[in-house]
C-alpha atoms as a PDB file:
ATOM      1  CA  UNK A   1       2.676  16.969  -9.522  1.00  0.00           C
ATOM      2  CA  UNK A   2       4.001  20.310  -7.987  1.00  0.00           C
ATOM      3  CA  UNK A   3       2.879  21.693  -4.659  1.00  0.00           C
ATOM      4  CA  UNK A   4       0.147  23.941  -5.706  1.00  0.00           C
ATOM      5  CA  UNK A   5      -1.264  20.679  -7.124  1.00  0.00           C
ATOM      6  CA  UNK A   6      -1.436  18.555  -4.672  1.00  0.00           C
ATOM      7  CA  UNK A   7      -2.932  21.204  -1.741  1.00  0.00           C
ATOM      8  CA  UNK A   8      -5.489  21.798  -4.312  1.00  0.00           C
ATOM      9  CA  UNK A   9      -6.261  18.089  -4.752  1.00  0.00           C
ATOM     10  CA  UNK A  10      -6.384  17.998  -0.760  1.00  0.00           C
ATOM     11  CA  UNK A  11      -8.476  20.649  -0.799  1.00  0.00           C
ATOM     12  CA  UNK A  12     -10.824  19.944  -3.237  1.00  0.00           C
ATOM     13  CA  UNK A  13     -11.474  16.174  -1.912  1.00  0.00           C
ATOM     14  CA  UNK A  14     -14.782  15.367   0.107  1.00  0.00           C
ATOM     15  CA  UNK A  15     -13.392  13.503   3.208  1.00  0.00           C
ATOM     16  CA  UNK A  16     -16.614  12.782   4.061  1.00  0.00           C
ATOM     17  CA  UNK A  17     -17.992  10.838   1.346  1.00  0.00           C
ATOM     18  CA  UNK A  18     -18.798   7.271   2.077  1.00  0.00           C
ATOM     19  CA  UNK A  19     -17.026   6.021  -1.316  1.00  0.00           C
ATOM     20  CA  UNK A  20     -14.434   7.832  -0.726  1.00  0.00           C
ATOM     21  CA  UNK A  21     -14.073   6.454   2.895  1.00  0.00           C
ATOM     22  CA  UNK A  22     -14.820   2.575   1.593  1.00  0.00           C
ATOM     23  CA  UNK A  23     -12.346   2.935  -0.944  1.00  0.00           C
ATOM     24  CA  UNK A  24      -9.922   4.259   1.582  1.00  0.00           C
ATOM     25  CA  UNK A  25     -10.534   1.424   3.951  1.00  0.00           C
ATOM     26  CA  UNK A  26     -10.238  -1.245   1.268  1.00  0.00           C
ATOM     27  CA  UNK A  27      -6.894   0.488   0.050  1.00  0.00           C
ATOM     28  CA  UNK A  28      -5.320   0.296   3.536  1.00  0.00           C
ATOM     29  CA  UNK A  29      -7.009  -3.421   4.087  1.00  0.00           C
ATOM     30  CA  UNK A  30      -4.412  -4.093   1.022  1.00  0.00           C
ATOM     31  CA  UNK A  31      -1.421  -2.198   2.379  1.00  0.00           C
ATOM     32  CA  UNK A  32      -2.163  -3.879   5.705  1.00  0.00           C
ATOM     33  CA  UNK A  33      -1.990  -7.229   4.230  1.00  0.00           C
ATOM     34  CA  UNK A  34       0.588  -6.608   1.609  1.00  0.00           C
ATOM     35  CA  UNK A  35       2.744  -5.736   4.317  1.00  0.00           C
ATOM     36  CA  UNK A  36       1.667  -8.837   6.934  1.00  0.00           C
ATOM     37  CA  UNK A  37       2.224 -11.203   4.504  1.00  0.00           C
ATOM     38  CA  UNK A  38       5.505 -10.362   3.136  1.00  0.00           C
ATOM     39  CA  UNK A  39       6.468  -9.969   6.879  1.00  0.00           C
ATOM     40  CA  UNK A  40       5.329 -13.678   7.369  1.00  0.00           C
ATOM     41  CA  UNK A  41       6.617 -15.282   4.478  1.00  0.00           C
ATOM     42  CA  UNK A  42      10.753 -13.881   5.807  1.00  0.00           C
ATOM     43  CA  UNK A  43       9.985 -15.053   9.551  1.00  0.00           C
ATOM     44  CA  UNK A  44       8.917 -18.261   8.462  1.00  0.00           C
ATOM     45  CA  UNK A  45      12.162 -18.769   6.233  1.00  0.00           C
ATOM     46  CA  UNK A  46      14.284 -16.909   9.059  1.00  0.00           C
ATOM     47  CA  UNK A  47      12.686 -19.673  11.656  1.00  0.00           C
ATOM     48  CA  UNK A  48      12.416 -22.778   9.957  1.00  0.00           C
ATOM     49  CA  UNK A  49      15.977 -23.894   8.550  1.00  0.00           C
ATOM     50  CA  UNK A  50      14.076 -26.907   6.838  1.00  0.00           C
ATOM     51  CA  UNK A  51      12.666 -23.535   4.365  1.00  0.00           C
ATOM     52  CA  UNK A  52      16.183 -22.205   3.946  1.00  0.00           C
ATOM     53  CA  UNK A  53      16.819 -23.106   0.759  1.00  0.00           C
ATOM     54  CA  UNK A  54      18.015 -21.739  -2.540  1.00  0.00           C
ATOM     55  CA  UNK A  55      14.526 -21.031  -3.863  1.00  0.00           C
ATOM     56  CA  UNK A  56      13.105 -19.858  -0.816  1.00  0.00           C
ATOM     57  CA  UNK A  57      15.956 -17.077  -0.757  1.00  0.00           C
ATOM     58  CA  UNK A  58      14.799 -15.871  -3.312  1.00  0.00           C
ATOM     59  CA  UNK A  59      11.225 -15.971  -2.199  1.00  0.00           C
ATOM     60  CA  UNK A  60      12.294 -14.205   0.291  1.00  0.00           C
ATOM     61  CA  UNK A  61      14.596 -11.464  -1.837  1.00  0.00           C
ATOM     62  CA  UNK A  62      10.612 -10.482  -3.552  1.00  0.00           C
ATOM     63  CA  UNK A  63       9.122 -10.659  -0.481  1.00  0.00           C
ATOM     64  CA  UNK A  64      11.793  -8.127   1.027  1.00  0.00           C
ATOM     65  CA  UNK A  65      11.115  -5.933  -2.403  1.00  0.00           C
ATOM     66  CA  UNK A  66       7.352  -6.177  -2.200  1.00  0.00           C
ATOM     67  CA  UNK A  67       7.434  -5.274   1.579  1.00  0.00           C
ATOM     68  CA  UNK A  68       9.345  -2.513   0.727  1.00  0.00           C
ATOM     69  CA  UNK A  69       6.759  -1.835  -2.091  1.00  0.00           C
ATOM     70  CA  UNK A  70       3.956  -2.052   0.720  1.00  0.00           C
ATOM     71  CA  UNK A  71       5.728   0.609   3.372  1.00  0.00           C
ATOM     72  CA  UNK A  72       7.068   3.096   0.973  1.00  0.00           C
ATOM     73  CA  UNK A  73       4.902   3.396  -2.222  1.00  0.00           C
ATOM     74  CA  UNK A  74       0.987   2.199  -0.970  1.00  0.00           C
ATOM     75  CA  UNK A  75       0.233   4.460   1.431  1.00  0.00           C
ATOM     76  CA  UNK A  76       1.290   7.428  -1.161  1.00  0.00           C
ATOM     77  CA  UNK A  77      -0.387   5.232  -3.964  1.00  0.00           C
ATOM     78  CA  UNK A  78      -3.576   4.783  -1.616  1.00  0.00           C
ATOM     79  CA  UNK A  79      -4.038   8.839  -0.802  1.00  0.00           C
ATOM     80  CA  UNK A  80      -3.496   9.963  -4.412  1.00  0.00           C
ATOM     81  CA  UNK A  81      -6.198   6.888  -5.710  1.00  0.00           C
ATOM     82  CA  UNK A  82      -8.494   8.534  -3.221  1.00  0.00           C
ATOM     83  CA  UNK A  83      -7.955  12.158  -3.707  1.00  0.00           C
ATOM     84  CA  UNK A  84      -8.453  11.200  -6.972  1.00  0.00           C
ATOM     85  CA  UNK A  85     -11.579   9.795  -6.671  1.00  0.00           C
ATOM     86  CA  UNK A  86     -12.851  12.734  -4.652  1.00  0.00           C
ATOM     87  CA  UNK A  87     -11.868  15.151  -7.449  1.00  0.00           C
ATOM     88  CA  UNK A  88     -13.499  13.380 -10.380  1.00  0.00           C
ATOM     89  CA  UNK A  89     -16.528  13.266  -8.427  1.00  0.00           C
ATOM     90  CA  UNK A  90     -16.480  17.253  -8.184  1.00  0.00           C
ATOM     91  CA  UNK A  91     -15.860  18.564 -10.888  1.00  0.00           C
END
């Protein structure tokens, strides 16, 4: 998606819309927790040295990827879902 595309998609989107607003909430309700819980599951291992084990290193290696996941693809993921959403409904 090139430049012209996207300002037209922001353009043409109906930020006032209450679907578009629930869906938007929900979205970052996800992203929100996506991003708690992968932050809870390392401090737990980091605290605990009972948890520090083999396997739990590597629970902790997908929670690292999925928090990355959660900061740099969701939000991105969330606004073109909406925008999305918003276009469908006007055309």
């Amino acid at each position: 998606m090139n430049e012209t595309e996207c300002a037209a998609l922001l353009e043409s989107a109906d930020w006032q819309s209450p679907r578009l607003i629930v869906v938007f909430v929900i979205l970052g309700i996800v992203n929100v927790m996506v991003i708690l819980g992968n932050l809870l599951v390392i401090a737990a291992v980091y605290h605990s040295s009972k948890l520090r084990t083999v396997t739990n290193l590597f629970i902790v290696s997908l929670a690292v990827a999925d928090l990355m996941v959660g900061v740099a693809v969701l939000p991105f993921s969330s606004t073109l879902e909406v925008s999305k959403v918003s276009g469908v409904q006007n055309d």
